[in-house]
Protein backbone atom coordinates (compact mmCIF):
# COMPACT_ATOMS: atom_id res chain seq x y z
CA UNK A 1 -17.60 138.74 114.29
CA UNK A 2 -20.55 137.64 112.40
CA UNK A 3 -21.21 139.35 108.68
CA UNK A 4 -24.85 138.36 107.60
CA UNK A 5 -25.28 138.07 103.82
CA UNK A 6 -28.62 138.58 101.52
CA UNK A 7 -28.68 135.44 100.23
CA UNK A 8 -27.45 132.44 98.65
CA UNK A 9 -26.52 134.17 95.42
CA UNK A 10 -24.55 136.70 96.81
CA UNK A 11 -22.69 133.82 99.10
CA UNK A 12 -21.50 132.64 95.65
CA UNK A 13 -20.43 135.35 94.27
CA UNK A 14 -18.86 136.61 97.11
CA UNK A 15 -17.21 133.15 98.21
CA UNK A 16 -15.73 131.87 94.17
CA UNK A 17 -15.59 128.41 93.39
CA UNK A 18 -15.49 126.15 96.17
CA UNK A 19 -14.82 129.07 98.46
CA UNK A 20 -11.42 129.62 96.99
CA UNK A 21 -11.87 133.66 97.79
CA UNK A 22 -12.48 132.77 101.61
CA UNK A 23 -8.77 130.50 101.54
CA UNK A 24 -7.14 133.84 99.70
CA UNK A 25 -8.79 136.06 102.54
CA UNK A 26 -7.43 133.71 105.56
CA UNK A 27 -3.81 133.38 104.01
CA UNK A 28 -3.91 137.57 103.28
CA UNK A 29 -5.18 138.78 106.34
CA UNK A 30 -4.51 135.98 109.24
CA UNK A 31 -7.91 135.32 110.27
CA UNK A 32 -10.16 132.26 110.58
CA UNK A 33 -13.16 132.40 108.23
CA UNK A 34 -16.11 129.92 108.24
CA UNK A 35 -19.40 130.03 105.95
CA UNK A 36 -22.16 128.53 107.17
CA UNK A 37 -25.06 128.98 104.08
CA UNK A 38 -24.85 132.76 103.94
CA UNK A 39 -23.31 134.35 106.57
CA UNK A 40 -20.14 134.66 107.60
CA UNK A 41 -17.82 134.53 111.18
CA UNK A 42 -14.27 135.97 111.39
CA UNK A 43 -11.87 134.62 113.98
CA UNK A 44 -8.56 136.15 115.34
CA UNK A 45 -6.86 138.99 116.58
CA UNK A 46 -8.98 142.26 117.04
CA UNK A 47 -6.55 143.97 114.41
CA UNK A 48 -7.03 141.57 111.60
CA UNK A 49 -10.93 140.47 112.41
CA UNK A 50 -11.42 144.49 111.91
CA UNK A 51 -9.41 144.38 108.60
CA UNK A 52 -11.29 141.54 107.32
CA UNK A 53 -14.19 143.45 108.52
CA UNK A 54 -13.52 146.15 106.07
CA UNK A 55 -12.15 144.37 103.57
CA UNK A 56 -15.33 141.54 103.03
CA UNK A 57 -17.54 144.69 103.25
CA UNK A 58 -15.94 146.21 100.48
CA UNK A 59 -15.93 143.19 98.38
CA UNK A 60 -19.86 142.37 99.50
CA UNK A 61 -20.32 146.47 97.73
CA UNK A 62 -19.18 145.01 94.75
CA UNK A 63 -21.24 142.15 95.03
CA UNK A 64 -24.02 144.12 95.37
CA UNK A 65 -23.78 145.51 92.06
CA UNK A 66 -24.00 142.62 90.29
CA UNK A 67 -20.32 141.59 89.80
CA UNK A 68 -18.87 138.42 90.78
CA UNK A 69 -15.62 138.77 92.64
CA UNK A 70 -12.68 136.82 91.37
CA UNK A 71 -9.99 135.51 92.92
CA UNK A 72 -7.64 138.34 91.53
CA UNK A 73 -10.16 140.99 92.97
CA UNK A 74 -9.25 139.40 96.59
CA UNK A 75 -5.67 139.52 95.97
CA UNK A 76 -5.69 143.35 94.84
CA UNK A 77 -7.95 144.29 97.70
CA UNK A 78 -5.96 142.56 100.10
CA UNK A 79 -2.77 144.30 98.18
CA UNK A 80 -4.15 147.75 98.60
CA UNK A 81 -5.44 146.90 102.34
CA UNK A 82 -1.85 146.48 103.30
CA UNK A 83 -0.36 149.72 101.53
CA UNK A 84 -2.88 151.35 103.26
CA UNK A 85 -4.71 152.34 99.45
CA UNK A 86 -8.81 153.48 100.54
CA UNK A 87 -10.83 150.62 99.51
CA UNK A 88 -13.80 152.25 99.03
CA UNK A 89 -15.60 151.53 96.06
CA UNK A 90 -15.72 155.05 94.04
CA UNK A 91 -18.46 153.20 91.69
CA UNK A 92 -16.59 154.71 89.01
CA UNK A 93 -17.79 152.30 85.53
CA UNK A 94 -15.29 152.78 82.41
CA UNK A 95 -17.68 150.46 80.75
CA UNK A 96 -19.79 147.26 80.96
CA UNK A 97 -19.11 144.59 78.17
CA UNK A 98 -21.70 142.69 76.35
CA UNK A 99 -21.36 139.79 78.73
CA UNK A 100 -22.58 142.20 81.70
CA UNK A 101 -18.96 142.26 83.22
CA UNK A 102 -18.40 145.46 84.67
CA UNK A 103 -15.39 147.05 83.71
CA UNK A 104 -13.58 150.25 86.65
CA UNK A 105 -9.89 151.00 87.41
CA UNK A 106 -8.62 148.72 90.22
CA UNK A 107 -6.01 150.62 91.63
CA UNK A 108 -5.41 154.06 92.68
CA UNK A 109 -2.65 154.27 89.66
CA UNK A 110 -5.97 152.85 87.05
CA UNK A 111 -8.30 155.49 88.59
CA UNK A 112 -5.73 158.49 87.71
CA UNK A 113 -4.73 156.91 84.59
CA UNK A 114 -8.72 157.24 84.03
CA UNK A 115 -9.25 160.54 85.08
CA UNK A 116 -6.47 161.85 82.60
CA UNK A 117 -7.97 160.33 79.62
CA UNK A 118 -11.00 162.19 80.31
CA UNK A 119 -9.76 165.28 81.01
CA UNK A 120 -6.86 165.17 78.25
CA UNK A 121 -6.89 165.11 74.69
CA UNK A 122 -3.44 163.91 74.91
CA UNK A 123 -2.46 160.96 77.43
CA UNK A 124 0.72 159.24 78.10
CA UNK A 125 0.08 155.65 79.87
CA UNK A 126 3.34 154.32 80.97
CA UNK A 127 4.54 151.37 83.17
CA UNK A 128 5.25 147.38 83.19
CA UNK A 129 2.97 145.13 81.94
CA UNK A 130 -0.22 143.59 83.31
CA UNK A 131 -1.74 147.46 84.44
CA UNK A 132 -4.10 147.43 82.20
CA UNK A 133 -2.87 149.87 80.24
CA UNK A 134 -3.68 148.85 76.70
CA UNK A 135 -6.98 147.35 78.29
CA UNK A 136 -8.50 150.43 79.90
CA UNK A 137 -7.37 152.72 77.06
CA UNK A 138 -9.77 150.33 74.72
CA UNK A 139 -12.39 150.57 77.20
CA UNK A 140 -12.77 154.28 77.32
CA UNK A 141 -12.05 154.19 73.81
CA UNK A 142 -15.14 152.20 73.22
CA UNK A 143 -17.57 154.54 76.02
CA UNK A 144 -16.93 157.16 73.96
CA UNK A 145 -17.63 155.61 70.89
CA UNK A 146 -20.69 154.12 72.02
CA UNK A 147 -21.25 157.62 74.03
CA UNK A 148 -21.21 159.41 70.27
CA UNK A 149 -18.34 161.55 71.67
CA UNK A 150 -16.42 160.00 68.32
CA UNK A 151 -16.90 159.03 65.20
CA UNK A 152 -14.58 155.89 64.94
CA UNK A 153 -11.80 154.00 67.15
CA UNK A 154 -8.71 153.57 65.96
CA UNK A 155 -5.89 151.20 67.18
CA UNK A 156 -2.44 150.86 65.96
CA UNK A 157 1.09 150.02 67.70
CA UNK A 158 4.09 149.11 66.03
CA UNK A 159 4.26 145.79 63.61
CA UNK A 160 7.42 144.46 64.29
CA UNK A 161 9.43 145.23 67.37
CA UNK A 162 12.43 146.67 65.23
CA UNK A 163 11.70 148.57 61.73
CA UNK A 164 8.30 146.56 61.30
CA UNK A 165 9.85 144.65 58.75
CA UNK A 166 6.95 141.69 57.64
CA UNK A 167 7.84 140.36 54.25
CA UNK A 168 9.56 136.95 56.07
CA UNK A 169 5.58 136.51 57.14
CA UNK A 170 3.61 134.45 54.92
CA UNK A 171 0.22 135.94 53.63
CA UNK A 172 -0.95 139.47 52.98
CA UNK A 173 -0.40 142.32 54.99
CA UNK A 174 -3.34 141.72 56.78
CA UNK A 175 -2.17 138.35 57.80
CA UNK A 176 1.33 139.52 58.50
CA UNK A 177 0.08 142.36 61.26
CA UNK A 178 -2.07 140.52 62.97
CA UNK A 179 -0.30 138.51 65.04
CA UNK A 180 1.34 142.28 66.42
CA UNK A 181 -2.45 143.56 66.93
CA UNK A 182 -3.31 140.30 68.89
CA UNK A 183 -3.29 142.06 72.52
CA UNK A 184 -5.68 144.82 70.74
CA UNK A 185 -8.29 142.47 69.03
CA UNK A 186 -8.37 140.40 72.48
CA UNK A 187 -9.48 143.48 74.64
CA UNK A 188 -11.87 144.51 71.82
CA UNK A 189 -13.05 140.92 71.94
CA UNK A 190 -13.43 140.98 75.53
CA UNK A 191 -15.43 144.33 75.91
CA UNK A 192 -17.73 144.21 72.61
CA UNK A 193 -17.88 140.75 71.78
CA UNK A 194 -16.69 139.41 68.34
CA UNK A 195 -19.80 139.94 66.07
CA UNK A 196 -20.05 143.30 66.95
CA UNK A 197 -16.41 144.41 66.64
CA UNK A 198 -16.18 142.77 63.09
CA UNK A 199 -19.56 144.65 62.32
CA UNK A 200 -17.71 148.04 63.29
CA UNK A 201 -14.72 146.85 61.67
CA UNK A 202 -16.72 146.02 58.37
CA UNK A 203 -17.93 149.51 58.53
CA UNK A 204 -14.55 151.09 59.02
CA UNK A 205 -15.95 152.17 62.32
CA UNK A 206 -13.14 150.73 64.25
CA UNK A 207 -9.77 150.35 62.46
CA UNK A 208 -7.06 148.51 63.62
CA UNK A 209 -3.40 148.96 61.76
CA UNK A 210 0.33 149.17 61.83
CA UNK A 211 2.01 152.06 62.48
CA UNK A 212 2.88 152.70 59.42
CA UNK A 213 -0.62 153.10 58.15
CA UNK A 214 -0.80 156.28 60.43
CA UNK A 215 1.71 158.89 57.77
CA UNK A 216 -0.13 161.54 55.92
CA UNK A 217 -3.80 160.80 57.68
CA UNK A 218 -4.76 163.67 59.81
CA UNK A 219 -7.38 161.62 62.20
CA UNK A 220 -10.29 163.89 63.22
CA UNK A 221 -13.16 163.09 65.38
CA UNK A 222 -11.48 159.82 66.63
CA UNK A 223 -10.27 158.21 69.70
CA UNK A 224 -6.76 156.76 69.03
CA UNK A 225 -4.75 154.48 70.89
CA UNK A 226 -0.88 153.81 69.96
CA UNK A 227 0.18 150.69 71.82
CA UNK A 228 3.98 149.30 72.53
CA UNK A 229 5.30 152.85 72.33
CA UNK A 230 8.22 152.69 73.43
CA UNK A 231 8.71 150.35 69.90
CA UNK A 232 8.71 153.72 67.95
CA UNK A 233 11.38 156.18 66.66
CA UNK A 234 11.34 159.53 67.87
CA UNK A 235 10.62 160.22 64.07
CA UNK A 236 7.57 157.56 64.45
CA UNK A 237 6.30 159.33 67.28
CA UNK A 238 6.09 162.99 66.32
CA UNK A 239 4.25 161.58 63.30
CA UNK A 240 1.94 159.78 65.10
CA UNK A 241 1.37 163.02 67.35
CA UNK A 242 1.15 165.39 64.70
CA UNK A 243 -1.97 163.33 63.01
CA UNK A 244 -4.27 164.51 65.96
CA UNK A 245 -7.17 166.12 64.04
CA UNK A 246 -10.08 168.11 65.26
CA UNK A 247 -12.18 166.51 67.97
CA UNK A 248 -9.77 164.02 68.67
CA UNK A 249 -8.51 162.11 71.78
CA UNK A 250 -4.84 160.18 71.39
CA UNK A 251 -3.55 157.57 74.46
CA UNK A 252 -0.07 156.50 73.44
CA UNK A 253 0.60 153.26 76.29
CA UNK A 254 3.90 151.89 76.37
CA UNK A 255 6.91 149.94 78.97
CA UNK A 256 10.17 151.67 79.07
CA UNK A 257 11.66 148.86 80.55
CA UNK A 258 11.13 146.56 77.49
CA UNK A 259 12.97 148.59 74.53
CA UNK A 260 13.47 146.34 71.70
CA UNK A 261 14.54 148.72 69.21
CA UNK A 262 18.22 147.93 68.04
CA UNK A 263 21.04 148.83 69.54
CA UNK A 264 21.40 152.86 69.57
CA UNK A 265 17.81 153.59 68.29
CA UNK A 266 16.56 156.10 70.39
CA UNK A 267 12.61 155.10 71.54
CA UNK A 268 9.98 157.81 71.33
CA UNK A 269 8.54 157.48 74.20
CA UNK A 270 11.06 157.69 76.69
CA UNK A 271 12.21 160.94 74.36
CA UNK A 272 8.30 162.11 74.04
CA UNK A 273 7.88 161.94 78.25
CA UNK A 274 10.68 164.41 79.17
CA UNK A 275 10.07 166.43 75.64
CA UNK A 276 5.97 167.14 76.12
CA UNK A 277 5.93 167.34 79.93
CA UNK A 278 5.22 170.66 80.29
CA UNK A 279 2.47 171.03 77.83
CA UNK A 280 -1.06 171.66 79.06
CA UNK A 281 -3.54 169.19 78.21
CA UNK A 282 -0.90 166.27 77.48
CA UNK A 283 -1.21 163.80 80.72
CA UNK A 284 1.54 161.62 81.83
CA UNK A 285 0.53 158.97 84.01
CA UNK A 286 3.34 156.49 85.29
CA UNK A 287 1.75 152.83 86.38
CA UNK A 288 3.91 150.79 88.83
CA UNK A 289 3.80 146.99 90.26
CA UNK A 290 1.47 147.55 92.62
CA UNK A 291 -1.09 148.37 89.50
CA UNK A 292 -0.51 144.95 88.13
CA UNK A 293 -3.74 143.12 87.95
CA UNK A 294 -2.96 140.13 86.88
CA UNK A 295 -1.31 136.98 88.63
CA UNK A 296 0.27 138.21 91.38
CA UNK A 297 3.68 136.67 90.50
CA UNK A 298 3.37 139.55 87.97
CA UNK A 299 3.79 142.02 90.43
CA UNK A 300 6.59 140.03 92.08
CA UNK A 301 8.64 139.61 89.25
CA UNK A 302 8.63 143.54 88.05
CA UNK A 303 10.06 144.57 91.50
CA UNK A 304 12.73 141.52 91.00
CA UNK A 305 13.91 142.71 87.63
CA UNK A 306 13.72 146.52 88.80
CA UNK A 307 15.54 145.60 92.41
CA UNK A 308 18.26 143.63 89.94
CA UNK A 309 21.63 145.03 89.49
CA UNK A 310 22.37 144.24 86.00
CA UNK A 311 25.82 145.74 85.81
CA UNK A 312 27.39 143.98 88.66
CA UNK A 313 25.49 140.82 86.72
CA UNK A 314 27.21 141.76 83.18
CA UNK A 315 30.73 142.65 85.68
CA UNK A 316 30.43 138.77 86.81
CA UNK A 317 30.21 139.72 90.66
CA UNK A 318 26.92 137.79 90.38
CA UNK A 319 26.70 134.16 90.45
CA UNK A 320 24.42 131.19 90.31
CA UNK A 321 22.86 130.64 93.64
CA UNK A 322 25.05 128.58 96.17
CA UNK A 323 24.64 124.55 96.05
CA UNK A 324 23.03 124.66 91.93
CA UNK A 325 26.05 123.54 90.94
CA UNK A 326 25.24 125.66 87.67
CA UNK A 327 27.90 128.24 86.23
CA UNK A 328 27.47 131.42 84.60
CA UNK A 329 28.03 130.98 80.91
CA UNK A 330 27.67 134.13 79.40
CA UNK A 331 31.03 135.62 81.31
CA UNK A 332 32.76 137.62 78.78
């Protein structure tokens, strides 16, 4: 099987550095592929040529529209390949940054987690980290900005993990929240570029704040994200909720699995997704490992905490591996 290319420039984009994307495709899929300027020949079984087939011609699609496909956009195709996820490209653009990088939901999970912010005023975007939760929330945040469809972004999440207390931080309150903002200023970053997200900041066009900036503002015409939910109170959260103004879009993103509220502090968000379930025009959209788009070690180490049996671990009926000749030291 022979797949003939356009050109050189497509080759590279298609093929990564030092054809690093081909090596990802032969070790995924268990086929033979050689690149001779720019075409291509698959080798193998019928089964997997076919596969590889479909899967290259998916990836050349995206090529074809000017993006440049990375070695995590081979891993996630082959990913979805094997679940048996359609790989066909629904062409469906959250955003483009200022670099030209195109920005779409990767994963069937990312595409309804999409399609609920749209349709919503009120979304829910929960699951483990590295789905692109925070990240896609800021990039429809920031179409609709640029769309007009608000007046102003605005981005907050809990300071501190546990009662956002700050005064052991040196410098002002500015100073002291950043570091907590950090995951929200790097997707900004990413998708506007810095001059132009401190020019909207300047202009109080995008705001980015604790929590606890949010009491007693009722937020109209905005698009508001509330990041590392599962961080507040259930008292935090209905006052966060109850801000929503007119002409206003809210996406509260959080991971259940990494509470770090103290002991016997109820989290809002696992109390807001059973409470608000019901209610038309609130979406609840869970994300899962196989939406992880990052490394995909990631992925693999979700389903190993989730598949772990942390009572019998706590019990002591789970020991260091055989032949370690380590111990278990936290036996009580």
């Amino acid at each position: 099987m022979v797949i003939q290319l356009s050109g050189n420039s497509e080759a590279f984009n298609l093929f990564g550095s030092y054809d690093e994307n081909l090596a990802l495709l032969e070790d995924g899929l268990n086929v033979k592929l050689v690149a001779r300027g720019d075409s291509i020949t698959i080798s193998g079984e019928e089964k997997e040529v076919k596969e590889a087939q479909k899967l290259l011609e998916y990836l050349i699609t995206k090529v074809r529209k000017g993006q440049r496909v990375t070695a995590q956009d081979v891993s996630i195709a082959v990913r979805n390949l094997r679940e048996g996820v359609d790989l066909t490209d629904s062409g469906d653009v959250v955003v483009v940054t200022n670099r030209g990088k195109v920005i779409t939901p990767r994963t069937p999970g990312q595409k309804k987690y999409v399609d609920s912010i749209r349709s919503n005023p009120l979304v829910f975007g929960i699951g483990p980290a590295g789905t692109g939760k925070t990240y896609l929330a800021v990039a429809m945040a920031i179409a609709a900005f640029k769309r007009r469809d608000f007046d102003r972004i605005i981005l907050t999440r809990p300071a501190v993990e546990a009662g956002e207390k700050l005064g052991f931080l040196p410098g002002d309150i500015q100073e002291k929240v950043n570091p907590y903002l950090r995951p929200i200023y790097d997707a900004c970053f990413d998708i506007l570029g810095l001059d132009a997200f401190e020019r909207y900041m300047q202009r109080g066009l995008i705001e980015v704040a604790p929590l606890a900036y949010m009491r007693g503002r009722t937020l109209e015409s905005a698009f508001v994200i509330l990041d590392e939910a599962q961080n507040t109170t259930p008292e935090q959260m209905k006052m966060f909720l109850t801000r929503m103004g007119l002409n206003s879009k809210a996406v509260v993103t959080g991971d259940i699995t990494q509470i770090d509220l103290p002991r016997g502090v109820y989290s809002g968000l696992d109390q807001a997704r059973f409470l608000l379930k019901d209610i038309p025009g609130i979406g609840i959209v869970y994300l899962t490992d196989k939406d992880v788009v990052r490394h995909e070690l990631v992925s693999r180490i979700i389903r190993a905490y989730e598949e772990f049996d942390e009572d019998a671990w706590k019990e002591g009926k789970i020991s260091a591996p055989k032949g370690t000749g380590e111990k278990r030291t936290d036996k009580e």
